[in-house]
N, C-alpha and C. Protein backbone atom coordinates (compact mmCIF):
# COMPACT_ATOMS: atom_id res chain seq x y z
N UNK A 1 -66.69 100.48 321.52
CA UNK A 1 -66.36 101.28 320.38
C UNK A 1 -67.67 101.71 319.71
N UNK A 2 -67.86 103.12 319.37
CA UNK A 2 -69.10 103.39 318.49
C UNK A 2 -68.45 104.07 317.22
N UNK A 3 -68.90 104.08 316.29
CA UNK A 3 -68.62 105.05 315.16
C UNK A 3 -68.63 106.32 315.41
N UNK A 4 -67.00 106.41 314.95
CA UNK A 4 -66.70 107.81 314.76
C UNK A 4 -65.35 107.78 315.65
N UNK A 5 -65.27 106.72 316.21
CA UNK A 5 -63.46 106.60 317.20
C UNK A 5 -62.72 106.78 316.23
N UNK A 6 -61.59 106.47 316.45
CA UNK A 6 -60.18 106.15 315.93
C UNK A 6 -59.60 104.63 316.40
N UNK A 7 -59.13 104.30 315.36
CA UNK A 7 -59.28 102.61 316.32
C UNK A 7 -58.00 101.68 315.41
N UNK A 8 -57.30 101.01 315.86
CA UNK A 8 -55.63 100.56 315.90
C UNK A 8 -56.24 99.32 315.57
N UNK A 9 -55.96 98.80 314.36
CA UNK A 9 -55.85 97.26 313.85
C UNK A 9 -55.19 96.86 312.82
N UNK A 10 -55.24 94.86 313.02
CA UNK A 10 -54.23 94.53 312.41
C UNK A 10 -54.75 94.13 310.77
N UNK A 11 -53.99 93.78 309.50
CA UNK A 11 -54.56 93.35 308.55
C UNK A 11 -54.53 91.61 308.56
N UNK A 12 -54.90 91.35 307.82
CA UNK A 12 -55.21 89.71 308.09
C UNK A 12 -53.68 89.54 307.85
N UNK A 13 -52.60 90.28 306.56
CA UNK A 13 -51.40 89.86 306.49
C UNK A 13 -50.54 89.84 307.43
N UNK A 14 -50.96 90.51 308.38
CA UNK A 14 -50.00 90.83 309.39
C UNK A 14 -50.26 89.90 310.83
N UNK A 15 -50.99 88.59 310.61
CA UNK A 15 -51.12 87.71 311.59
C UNK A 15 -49.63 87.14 311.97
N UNK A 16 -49.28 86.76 312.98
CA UNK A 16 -48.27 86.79 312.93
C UNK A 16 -48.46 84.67 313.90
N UNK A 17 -49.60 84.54 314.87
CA UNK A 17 -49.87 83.62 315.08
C UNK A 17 -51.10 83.60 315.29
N UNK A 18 -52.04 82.16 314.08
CA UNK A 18 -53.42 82.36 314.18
C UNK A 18 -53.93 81.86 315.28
N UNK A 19 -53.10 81.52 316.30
CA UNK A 19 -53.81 80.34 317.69
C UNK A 19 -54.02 81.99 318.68
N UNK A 20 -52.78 82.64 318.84
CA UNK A 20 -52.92 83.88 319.57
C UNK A 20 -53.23 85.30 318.80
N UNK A 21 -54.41 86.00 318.86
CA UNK A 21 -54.43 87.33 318.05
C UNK A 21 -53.94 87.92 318.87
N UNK A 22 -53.18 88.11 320.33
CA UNK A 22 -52.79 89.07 321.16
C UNK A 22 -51.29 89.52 320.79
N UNK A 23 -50.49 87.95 319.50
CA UNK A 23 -49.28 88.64 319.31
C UNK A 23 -49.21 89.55 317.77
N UNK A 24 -50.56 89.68 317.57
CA UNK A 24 -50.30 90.55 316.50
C UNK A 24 -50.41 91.62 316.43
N UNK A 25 -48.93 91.95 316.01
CA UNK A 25 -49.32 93.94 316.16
C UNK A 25 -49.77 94.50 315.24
N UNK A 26 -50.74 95.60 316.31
CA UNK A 26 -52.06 96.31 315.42
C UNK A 26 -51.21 98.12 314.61
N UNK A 27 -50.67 98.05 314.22
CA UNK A 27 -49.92 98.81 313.16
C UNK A 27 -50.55 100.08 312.57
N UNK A 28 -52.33 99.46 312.26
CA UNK A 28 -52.78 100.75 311.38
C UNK A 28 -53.59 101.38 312.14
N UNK A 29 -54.24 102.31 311.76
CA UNK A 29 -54.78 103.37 312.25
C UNK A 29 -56.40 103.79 310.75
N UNK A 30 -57.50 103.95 311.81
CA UNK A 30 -57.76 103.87 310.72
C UNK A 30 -59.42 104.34 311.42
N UNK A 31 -60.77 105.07 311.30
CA UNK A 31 -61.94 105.36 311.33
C UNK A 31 -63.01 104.45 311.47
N UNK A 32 -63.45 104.05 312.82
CA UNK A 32 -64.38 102.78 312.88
C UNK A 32 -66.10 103.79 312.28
N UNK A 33 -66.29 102.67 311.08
CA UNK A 33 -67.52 103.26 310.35
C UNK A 33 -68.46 102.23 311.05
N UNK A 34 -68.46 101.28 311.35
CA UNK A 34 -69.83 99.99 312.25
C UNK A 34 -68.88 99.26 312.61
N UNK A 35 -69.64 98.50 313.53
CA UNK A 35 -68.87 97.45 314.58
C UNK A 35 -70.41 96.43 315.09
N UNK A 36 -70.32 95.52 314.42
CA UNK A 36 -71.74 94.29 314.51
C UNK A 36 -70.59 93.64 315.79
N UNK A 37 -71.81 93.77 316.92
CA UNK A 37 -70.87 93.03 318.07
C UNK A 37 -71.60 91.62 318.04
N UNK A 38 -72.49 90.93 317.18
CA UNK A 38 -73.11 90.12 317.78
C UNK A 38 -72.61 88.98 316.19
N UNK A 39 -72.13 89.81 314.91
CA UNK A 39 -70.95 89.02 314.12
C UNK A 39 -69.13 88.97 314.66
N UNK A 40 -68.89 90.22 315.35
CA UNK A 40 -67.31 90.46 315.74
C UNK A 40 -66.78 91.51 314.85
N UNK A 41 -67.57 92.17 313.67
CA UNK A 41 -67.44 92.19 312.70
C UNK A 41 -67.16 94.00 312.54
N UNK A 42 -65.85 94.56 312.57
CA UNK A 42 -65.80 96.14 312.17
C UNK A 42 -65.58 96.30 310.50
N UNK A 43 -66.15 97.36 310.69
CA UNK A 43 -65.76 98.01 309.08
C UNK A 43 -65.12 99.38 309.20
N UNK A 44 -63.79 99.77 308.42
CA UNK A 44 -63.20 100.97 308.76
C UNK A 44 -62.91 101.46 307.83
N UNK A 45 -62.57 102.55 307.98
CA UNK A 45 -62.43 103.14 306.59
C UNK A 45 -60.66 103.85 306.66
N UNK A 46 -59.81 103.38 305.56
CA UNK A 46 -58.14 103.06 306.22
C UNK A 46 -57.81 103.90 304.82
N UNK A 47 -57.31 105.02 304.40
CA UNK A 47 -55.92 105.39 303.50
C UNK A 47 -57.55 105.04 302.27
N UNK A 48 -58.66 106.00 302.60
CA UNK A 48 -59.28 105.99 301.14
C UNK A 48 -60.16 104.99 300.77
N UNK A 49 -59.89 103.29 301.96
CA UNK A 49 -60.49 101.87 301.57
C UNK A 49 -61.61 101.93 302.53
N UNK A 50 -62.52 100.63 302.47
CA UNK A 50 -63.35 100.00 302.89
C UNK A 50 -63.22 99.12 303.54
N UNK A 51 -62.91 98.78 304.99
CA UNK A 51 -61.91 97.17 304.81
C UNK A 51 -63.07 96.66 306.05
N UNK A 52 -63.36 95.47 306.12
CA UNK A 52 -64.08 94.57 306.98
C UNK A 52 -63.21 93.69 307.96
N UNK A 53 -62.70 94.03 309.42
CA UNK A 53 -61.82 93.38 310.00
C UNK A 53 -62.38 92.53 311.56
N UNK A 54 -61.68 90.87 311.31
CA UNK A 54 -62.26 90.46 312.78
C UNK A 54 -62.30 91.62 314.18
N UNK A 55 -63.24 91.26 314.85
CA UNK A 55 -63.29 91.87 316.21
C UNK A 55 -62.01 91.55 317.00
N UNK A 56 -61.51 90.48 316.98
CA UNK A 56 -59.92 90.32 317.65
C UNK A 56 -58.92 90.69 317.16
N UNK A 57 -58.99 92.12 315.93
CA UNK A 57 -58.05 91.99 315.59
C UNK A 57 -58.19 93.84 315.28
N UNK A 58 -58.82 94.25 315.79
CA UNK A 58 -59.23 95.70 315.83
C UNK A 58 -59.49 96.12 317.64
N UNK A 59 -58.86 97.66 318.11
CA UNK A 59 -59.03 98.07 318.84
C UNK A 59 -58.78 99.80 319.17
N UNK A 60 -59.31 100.10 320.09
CA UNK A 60 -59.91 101.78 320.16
C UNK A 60 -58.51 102.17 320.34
N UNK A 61 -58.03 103.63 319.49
CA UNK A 61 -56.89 103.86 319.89
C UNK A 61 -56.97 104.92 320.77
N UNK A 62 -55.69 104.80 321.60
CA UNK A 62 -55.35 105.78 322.60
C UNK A 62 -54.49 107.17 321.89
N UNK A 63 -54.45 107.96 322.90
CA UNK A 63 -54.38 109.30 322.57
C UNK A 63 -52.53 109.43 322.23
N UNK A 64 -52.06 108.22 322.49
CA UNK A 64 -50.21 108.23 321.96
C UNK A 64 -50.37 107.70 320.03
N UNK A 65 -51.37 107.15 319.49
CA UNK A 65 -51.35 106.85 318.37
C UNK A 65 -51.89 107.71 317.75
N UNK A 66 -51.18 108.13 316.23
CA UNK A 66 -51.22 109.32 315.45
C UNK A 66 -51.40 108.92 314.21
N UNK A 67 -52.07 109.15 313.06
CA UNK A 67 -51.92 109.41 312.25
C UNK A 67 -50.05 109.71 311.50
N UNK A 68 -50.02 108.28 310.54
CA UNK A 68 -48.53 108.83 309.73
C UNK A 68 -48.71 109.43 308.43
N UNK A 69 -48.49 110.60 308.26
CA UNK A 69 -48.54 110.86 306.45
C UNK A 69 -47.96 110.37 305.66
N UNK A 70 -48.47 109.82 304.62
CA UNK A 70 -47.51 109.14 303.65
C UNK A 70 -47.17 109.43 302.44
């Protein structure tokens, strides 16, 4: 991932089990601004925010995920 993707992750509320991050669904949608691979550590920019999310819990989105207006 470099800045400037589009990239599908989950919020910490939406863990669903902390032993597996693979069953948590990644829901938002949202502008990868940095990605420290050597903390795990993305920062995105989501609906206006700033948000700092684990590396297991953020991923690059594919071309079926859209933007929802709200």
């Amino acid at each position: 991932m470099k800045p400037g993707d589009m990239v599908r992750f989950a919020k910490w509320d939406d863990i669903i089990d902390i032993n597996d991050w693979s069953t948590t669904p990644k829901k938002n949608i949202g502008l990868l601004i940095e990605y420290s691979s050597l903390m795990k550590l993305a920062t995105v920019l989501h609906k206006n925010q700033i948000l700092k999310i684990r590396g297991q819990l953020i991923e690059k989105a594919g071309k079926r995920d859209s933007i929802k207006s709200e």
